[in-house]
Protein backbone atom coordinates (compact mmCIF):
# COMPACT_ATOMS: atom_id res chain seq x y z
CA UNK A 1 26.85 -2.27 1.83
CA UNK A 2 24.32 0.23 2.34
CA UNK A 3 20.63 -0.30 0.69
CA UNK A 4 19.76 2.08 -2.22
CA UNK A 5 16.63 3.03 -0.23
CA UNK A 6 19.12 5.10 1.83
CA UNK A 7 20.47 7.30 -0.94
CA UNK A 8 19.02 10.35 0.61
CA UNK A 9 16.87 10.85 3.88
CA UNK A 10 16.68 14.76 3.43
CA UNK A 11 12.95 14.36 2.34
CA UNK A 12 11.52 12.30 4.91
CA UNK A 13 8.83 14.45 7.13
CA UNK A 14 10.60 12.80 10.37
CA UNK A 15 14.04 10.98 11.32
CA UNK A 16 14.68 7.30 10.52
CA UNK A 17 14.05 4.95 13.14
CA UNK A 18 17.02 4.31 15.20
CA UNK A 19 16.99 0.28 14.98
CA UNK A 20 18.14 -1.57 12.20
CA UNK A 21 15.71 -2.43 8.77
CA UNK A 22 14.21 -5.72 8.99
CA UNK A 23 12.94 -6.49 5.61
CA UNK A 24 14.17 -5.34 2.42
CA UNK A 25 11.70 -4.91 -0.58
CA UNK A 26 10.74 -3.89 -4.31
CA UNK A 27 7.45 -2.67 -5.51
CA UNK A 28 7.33 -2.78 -9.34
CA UNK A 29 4.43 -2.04 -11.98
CA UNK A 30 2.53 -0.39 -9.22
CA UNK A 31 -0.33 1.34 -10.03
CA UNK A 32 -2.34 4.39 -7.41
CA UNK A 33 -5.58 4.83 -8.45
CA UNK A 34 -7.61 7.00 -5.79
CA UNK A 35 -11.47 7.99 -5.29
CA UNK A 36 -12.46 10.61 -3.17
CA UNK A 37 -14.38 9.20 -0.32
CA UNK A 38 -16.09 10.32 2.73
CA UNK A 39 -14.26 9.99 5.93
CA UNK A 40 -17.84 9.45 7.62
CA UNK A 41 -17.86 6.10 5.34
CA UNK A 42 -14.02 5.19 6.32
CA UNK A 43 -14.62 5.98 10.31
CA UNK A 44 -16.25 2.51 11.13
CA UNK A 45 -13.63 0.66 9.68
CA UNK A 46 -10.63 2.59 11.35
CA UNK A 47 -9.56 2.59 14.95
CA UNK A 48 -10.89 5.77 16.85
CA UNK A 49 -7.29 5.92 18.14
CA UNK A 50 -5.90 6.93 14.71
CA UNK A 51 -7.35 9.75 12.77
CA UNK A 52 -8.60 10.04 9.46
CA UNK A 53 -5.88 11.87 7.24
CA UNK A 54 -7.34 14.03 4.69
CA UNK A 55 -6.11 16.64 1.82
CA UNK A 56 -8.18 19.58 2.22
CA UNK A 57 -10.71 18.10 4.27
CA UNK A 58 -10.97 15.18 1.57
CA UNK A 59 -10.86 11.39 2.12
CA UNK A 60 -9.25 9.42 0.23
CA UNK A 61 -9.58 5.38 -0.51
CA UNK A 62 -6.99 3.84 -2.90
CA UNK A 63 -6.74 0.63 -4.62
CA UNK A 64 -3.02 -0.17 -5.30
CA UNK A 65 -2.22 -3.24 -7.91
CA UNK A 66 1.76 -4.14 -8.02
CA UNK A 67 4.19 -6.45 -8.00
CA UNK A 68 6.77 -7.51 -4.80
CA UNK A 69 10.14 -9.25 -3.78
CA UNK A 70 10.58 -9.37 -0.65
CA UNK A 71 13.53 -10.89 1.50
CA UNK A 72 15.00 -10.51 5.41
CA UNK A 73 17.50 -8.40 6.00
CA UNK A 74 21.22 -10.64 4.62
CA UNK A 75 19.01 -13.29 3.14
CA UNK A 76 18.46 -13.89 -0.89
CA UNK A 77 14.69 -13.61 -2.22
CA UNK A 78 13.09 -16.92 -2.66
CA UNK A 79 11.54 -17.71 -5.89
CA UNK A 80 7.72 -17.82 -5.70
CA UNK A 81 7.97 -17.24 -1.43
CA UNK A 82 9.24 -13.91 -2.09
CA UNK A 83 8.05 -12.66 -5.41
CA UNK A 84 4.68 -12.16 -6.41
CA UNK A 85 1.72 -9.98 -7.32
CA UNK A 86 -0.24 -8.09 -4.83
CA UNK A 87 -3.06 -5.36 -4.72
CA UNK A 88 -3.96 -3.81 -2.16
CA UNK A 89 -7.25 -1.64 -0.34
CA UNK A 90 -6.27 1.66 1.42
CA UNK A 91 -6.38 4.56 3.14
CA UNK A 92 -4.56 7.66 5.30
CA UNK A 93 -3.97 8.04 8.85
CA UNK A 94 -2.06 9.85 11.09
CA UNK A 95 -1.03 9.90 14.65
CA UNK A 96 1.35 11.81 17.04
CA UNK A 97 2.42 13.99 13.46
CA UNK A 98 3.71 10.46 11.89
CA UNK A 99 0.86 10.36 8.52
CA UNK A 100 0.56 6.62 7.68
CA UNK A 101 -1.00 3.92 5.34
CA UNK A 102 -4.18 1.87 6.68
CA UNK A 103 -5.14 -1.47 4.79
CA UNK A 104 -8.60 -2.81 4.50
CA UNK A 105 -7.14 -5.70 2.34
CA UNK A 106 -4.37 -6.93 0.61
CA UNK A 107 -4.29 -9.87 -1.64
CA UNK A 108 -1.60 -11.73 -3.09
CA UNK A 109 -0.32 -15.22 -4.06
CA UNK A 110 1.85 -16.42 -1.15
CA UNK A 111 1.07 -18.67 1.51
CA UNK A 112 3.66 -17.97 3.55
CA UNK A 113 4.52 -14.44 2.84
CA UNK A 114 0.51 -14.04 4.00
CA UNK A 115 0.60 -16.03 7.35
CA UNK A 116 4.08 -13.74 7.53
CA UNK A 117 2.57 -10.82 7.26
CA UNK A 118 -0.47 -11.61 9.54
CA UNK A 119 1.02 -12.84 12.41
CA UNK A 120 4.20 -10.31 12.40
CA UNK A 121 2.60 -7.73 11.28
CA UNK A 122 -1.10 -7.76 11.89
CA UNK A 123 -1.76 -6.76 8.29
CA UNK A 124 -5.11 -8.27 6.99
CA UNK A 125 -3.96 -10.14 4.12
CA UNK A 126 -5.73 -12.36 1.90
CA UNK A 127 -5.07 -15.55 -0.57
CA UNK A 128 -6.42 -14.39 -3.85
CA UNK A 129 -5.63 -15.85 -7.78
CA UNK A 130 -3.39 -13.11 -9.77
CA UNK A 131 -2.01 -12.83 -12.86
CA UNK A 132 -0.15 -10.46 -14.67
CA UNK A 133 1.44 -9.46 -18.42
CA UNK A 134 2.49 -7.15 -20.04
CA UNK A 135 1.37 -6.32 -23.65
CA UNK A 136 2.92 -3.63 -25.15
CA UNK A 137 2.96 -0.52 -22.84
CA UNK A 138 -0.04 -2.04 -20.90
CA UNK A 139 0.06 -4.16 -17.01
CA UNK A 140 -3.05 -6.67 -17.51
CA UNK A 141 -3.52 -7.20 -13.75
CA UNK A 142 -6.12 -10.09 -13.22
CA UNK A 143 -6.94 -10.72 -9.76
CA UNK A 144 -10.12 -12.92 -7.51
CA UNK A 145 -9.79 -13.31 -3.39
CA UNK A 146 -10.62 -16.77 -2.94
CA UNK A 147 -12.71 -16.68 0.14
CA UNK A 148 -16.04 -16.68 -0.69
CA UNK A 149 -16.96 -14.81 2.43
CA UNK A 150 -15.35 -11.44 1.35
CA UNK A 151 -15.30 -11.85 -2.58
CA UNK A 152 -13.37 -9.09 -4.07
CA UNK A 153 -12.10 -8.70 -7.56
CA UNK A 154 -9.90 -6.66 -10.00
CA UNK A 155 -9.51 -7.22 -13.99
CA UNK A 156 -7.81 -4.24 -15.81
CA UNK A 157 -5.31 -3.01 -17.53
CA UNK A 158 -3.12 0.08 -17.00
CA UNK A 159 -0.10 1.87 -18.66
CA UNK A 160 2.28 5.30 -17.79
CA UNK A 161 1.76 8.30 -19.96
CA UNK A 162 3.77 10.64 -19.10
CA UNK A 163 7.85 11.35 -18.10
CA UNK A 164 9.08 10.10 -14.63
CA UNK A 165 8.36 12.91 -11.95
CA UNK A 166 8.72 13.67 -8.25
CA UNK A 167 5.51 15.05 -7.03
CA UNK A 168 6.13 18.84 -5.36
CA UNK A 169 5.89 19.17 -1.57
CA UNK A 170 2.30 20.07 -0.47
CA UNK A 171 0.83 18.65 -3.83
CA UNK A 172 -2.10 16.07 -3.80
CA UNK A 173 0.40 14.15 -5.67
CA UNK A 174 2.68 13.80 -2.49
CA UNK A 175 -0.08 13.68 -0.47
CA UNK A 176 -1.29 10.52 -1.66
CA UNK A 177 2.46 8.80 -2.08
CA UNK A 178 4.87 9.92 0.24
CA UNK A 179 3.90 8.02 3.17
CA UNK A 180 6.42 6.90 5.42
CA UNK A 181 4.60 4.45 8.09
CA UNK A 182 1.78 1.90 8.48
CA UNK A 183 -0.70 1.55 11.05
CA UNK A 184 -2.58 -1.44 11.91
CA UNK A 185 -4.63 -3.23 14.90
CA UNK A 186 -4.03 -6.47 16.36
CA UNK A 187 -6.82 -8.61 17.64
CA UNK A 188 -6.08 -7.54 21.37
CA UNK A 189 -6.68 -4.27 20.36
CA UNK A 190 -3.11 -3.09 20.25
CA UNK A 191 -2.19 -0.41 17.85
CA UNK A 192 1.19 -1.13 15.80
CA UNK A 193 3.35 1.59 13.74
CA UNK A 194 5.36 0.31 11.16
CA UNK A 195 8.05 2.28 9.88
CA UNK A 196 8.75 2.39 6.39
CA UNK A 197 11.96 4.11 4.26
CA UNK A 198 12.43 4.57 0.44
CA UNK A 199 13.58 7.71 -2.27
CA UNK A 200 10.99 9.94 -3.27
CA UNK A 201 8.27 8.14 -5.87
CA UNK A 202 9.11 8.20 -9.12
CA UNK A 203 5.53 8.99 -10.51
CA UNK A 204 4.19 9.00 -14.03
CA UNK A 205 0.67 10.25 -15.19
CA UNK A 206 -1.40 6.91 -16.06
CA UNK A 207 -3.82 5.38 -17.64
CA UNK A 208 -6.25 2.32 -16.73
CA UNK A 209 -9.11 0.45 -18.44
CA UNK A 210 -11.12 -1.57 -15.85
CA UNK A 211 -13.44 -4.32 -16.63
CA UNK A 212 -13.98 -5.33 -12.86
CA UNK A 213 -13.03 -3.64 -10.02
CA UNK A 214 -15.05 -4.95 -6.23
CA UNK A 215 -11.93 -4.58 -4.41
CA UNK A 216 -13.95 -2.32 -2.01
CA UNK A 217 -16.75 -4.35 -1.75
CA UNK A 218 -16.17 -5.73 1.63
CA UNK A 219 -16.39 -2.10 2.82
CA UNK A 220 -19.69 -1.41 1.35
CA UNK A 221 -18.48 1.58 -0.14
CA UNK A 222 -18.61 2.19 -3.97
CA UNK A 223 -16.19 4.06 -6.08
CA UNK A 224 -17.65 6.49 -8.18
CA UNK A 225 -16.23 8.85 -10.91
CA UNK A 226 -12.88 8.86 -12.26
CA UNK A 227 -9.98 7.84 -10.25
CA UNK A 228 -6.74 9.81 -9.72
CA UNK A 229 -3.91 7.51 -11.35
CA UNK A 230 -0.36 7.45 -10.58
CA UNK A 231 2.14 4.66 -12.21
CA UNK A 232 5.57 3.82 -11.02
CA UNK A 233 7.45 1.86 -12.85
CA UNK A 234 10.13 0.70 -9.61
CA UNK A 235 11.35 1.51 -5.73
CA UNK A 236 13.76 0.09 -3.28
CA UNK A 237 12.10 0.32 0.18
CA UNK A 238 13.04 -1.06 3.65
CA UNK A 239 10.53 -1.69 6.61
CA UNK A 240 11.40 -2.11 10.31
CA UNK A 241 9.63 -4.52 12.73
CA UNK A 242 6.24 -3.21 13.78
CA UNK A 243 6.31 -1.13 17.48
CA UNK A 244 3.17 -1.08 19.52
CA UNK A 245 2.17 2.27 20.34
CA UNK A 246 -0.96 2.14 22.22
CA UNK A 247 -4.71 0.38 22.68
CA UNK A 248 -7.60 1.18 20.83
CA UNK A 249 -10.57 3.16 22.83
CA UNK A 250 -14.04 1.51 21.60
């Protein structure tokens, strides 16, 4: 049976990759919420190989709170392996025409689905305490790294507030969303592309109350003003094994 993340292709900026989906996954509750950065403060912390993606000459950090079940392609998900909570620290890249995701950090509950993701996928996850409930309309998302060495928290709440919408082509709204590959850097220096495949987001307007939010502490770099907020309440995606694509230049 095909995967519902293949309903439609026609809006992807480039063609699927040719091999066949590793890893099947859902994103629910998922929260954007972006700051406009400087990509002089984002360059140290990003390969020289990839360049900084930007929306009218605009950087852009996000910090994305959600929740995730994950299994391998023909297998069931595993209770408490393969769901979980997760936020995540982010920005844009893009190489070769092929604009991608770039993670400072991403925390979540899982042992396993951590050492997974590190050694398959060079992805620089963390072990961090999370919980989650939902009151009402609101997502309380409670969440504390536990290494002390690169403490980073997030307490807040968030809710939709607005009808489901697909953001128009062009649109900061798009810009910020529709990404369709990862990029990250292996400790030999390799740089890996990950592809990625789902439906347009199904975006609502949102609104969040923070109490805490250090997730970008690490970085040094503070978050100021108001952030732009995106909620979506759920999407199907599938991700293919990651392909190295070249060497970083120091």
């Amino acid at each position: 049976m095909r995967h519902s993340a293949f309903q439609s292709i026609v809006h992807r900026p480039y063609p699927l990759a040719k091999t066949p989906w590793s890893i099947a996954q859902r994103w629910s509750d998922l929260l954007f919420a972006h700051w406009p950065t400087s990509a002089t403060a984002l360059r140290p912390f990003i390969p020289k190989f990839l360049e900084i993606d930007t929306f009218k000459n605009q950087a852009w950090i996000g910090v994305v709170p959600f929740t995730l079940r994950i299994r391998l392609r023909g297998t069931p998900v595993v209770p408490r392996v393969g769901a979980f909570p997760e936020i995540n620290v982010r920005t844009y890249v893009t190489y070769q025409g092929k604009p991608g995701v770039w993670f400072f950090s991403l925390d979540a509950t899982s042992p396993l689905a951590i050492w997974l993701a590190r050694w398959q996928y060079a992805l620089p996850y963390y072990r961090a305490d999370i919980e989650t409930q939902t009151k009402q309309s609101w997502i309380q998302f409670d969440s504390r790294r536990r290494t002390s060495e690169t403490e980073a928290a997030f307490h807040g709440k968030y809710r939709p507030t607005s009808d489901p919408f697909h953001a128009d082509a062009g649109s900061l709204d798009a810009w910020l969303t529709e990404r369709y590959c990862l990029y990250a850097m292996k400790k030999d220096g390799g740089i890996w592309r990950t592809e990625v495949h789902h439906q347009p987001w199904p975006l609502q307007n949102a609104e969040c109350v923070l109490d805490e939010n250090s997730m970008t502490a690490p970085l040094g770099i503070p978050l100021q003003g108001k952030p732009k907020l995106h909620f979506s309440k759920k999407i199907e995606v599938v991700t293919w094994l990651p392909q190295r694509i070249g060497d970083n230049v120091w």
